[in-house]
Protein backbone atom coordinates (compact mmCIF):
# COMPACT_ATOMS: atom_id res chain seq x y z
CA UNK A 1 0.00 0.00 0.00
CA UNK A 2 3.09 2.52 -0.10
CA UNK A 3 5.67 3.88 2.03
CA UNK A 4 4.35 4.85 5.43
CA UNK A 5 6.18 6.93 8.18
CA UNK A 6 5.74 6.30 11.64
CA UNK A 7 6.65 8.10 15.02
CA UNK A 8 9.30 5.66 17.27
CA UNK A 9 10.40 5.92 20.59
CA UNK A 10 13.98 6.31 20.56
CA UNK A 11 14.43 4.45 23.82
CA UNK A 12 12.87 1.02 22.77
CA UNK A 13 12.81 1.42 18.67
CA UNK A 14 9.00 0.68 19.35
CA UNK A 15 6.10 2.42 17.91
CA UNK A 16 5.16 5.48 19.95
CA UNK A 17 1.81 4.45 21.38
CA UNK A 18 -0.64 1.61 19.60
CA UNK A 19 -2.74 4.50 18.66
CA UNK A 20 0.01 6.87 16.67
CA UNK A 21 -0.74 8.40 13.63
CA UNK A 22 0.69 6.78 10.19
CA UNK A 23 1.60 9.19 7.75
CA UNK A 24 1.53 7.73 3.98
CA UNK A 25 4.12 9.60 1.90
CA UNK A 26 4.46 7.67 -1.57
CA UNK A 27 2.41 4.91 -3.22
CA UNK A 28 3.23 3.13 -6.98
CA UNK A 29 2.83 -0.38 -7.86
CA UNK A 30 6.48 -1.48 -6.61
CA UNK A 31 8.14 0.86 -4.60
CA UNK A 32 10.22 0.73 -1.72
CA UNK A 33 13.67 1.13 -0.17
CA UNK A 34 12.50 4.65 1.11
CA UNK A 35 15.14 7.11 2.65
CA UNK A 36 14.67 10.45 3.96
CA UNK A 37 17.30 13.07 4.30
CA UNK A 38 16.94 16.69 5.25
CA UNK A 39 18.59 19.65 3.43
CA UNK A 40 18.43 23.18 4.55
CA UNK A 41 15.00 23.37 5.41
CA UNK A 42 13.85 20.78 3.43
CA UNK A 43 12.84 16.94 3.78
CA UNK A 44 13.71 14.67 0.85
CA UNK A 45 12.09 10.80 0.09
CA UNK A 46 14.59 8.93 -2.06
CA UNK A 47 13.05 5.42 -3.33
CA UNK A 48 12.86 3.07 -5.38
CA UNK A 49 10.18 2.07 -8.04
CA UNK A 50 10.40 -0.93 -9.88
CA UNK A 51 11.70 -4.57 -9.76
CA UNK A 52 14.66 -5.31 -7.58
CA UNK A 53 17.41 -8.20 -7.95
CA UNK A 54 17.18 -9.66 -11.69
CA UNK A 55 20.85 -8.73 -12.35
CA UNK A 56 21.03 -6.57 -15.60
CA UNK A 57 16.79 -7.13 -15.99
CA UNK A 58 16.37 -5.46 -13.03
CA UNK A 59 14.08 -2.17 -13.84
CA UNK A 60 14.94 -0.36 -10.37
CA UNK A 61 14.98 3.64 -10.70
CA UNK A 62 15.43 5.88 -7.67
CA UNK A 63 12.94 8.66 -7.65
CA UNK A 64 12.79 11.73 -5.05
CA UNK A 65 9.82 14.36 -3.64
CA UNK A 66 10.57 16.87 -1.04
CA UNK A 67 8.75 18.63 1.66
CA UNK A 68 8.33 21.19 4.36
CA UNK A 69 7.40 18.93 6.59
CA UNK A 70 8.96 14.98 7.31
CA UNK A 71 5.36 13.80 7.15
CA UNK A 72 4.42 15.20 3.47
CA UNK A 73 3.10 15.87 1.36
CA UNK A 74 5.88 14.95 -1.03
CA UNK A 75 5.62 16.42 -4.32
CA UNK A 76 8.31 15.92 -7.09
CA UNK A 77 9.91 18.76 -9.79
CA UNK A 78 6.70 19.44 -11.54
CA UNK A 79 4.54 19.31 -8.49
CA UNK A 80 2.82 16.16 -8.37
CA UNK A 81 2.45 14.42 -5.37
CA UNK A 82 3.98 10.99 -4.68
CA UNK A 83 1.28 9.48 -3.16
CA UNK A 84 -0.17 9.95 -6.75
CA UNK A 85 2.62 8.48 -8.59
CA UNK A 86 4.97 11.40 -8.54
CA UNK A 87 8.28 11.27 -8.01
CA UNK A 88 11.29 13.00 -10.10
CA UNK A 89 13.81 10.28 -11.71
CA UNK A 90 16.93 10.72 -9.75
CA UNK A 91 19.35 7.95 -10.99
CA UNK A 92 17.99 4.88 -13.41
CA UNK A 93 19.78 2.51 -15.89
CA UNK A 94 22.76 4.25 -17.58
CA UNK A 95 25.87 2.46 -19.21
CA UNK A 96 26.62 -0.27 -17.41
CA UNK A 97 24.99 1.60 -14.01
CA UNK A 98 21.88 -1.25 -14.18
CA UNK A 99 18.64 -0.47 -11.43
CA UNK A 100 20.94 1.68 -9.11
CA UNK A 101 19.12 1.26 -6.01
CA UNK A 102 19.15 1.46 -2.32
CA UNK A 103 20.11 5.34 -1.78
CA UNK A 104 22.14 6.96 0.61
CA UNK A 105 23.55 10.36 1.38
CA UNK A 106 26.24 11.65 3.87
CA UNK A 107 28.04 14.77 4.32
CA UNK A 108 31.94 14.94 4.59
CA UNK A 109 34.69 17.99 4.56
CA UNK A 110 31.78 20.10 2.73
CA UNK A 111 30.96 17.46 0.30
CA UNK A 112 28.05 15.77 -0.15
CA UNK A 113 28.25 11.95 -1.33
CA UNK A 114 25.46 9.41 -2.77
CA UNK A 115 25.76 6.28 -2.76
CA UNK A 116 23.37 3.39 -3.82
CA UNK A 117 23.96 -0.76 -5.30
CA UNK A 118 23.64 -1.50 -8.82
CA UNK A 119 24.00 -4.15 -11.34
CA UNK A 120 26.96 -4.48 -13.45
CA UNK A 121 26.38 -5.04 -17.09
CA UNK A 122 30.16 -5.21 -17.77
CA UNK A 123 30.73 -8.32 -15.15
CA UNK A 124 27.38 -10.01 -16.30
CA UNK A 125 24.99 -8.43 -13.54
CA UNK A 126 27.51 -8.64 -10.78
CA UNK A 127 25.67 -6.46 -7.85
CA UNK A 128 27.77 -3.68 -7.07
CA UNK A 129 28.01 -0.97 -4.64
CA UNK A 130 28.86 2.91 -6.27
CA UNK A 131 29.50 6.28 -4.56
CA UNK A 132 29.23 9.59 -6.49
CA UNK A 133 29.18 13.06 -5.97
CA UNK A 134 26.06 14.69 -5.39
CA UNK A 135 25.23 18.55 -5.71
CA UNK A 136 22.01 20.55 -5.40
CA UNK A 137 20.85 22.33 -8.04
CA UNK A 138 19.87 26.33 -7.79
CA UNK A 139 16.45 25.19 -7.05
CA UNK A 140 17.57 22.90 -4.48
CA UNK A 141 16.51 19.50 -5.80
CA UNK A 142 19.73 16.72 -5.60
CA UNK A 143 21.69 16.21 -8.61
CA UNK A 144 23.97 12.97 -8.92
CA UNK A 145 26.91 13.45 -10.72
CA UNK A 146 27.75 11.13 -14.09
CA UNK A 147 29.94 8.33 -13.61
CA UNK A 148 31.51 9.57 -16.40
CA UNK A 149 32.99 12.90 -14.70
C-alpha cells in the first residue's frame, strides 16, 4: 500500500503508542527502499520504483519528492504528489549503471556523497556498490553526478 512513516520511541525502537498516527508519503505499484534526508529546510524521500534483484533485468529507478514537513506531502519537480505516482527520476539505468538502487547520502569535509547498489552489465549483472558526488541544483533538488565525470 506505499511507504508509510511512523513516530518511534527512541528508547525502545518501538512504535510510539498503539494508537500513533501513520503518515503515507508515496504509493506506486512497486516501490520501496525509502530514505529520507533533510537539506536546509527541506525533507527529501529517495526510493525506489520498480523490480529489484534480476541482475542486468532489473528495472529499479530511484525517484525523489521533497517537503516542508517529514510527514508530506511529497511532491516531485513538476509538483505532483507521490502518493499519486509522482516522483522526479533521480538515478535509473545508464551504461553499465543497471537499477541503481538502495540510496544513501552523507556529508563529509563540505561534500556531499550518494551512494546506492547496482547491477553491473560489464561483469554479467555482478551487484555492485557505487559512490558519487552529489550537488544541489539552484532550485535545491539533488543532482547525482555522471559516472563519467
Amino acid at each position: 500500500s506505499g511507504i508509510k512513516l511512523i513516530q518511534l520511541d527512541p528508547k525502545t525502537g518501538k512504535r510510539m503508542s498503539p494508537d500513533s498516527k501513520i503518515h503515507a508519503l508515496a504509493h506506486q505499484d512497486s516501490i520501496e527502499a525509502p530514505f529520507i534526508y533533510r537539506q536546509a529546510d527541506k525533507y527529501y524521500l529517495f526510493l525506489n520504483w520498480g523490480i529489484c534483484c534480476r541482475g542486468t533485468n532489473s528495472t529499479y529507478e530511484i525517484r525523489v519528492g521533497r517537503s516542508e514537513k517529514i510527514t508530506g506531502p511529497y511532491l516531485d519537480k513538476v509538483g505532483k504528489d507521490m502518493l499519486l505516482g509522482g516522483g522526479h527520476q533521480l538515478l535509473g539505468t545508464e551504461d553499465v549503471f543497471i537499477g541503481p538502487g538502495h540510496p544513501g547520502i552523507w556529508r563529509e569535509d563540505g561534500e556531499f556523497w550518494f551512494s546506492f547498489h547496482f547491477y553491473n552489465a560489464a561483469q554479467r549483472g555482478l551487484s555492485t556498490y557505487a559512490i558519487r558526488p552529489l550537488r544541489w541544483d539552484a532550485e535545491g533538488w539533488p543532482v547525482v553526478e555522471s559516472a563519467a565525470k
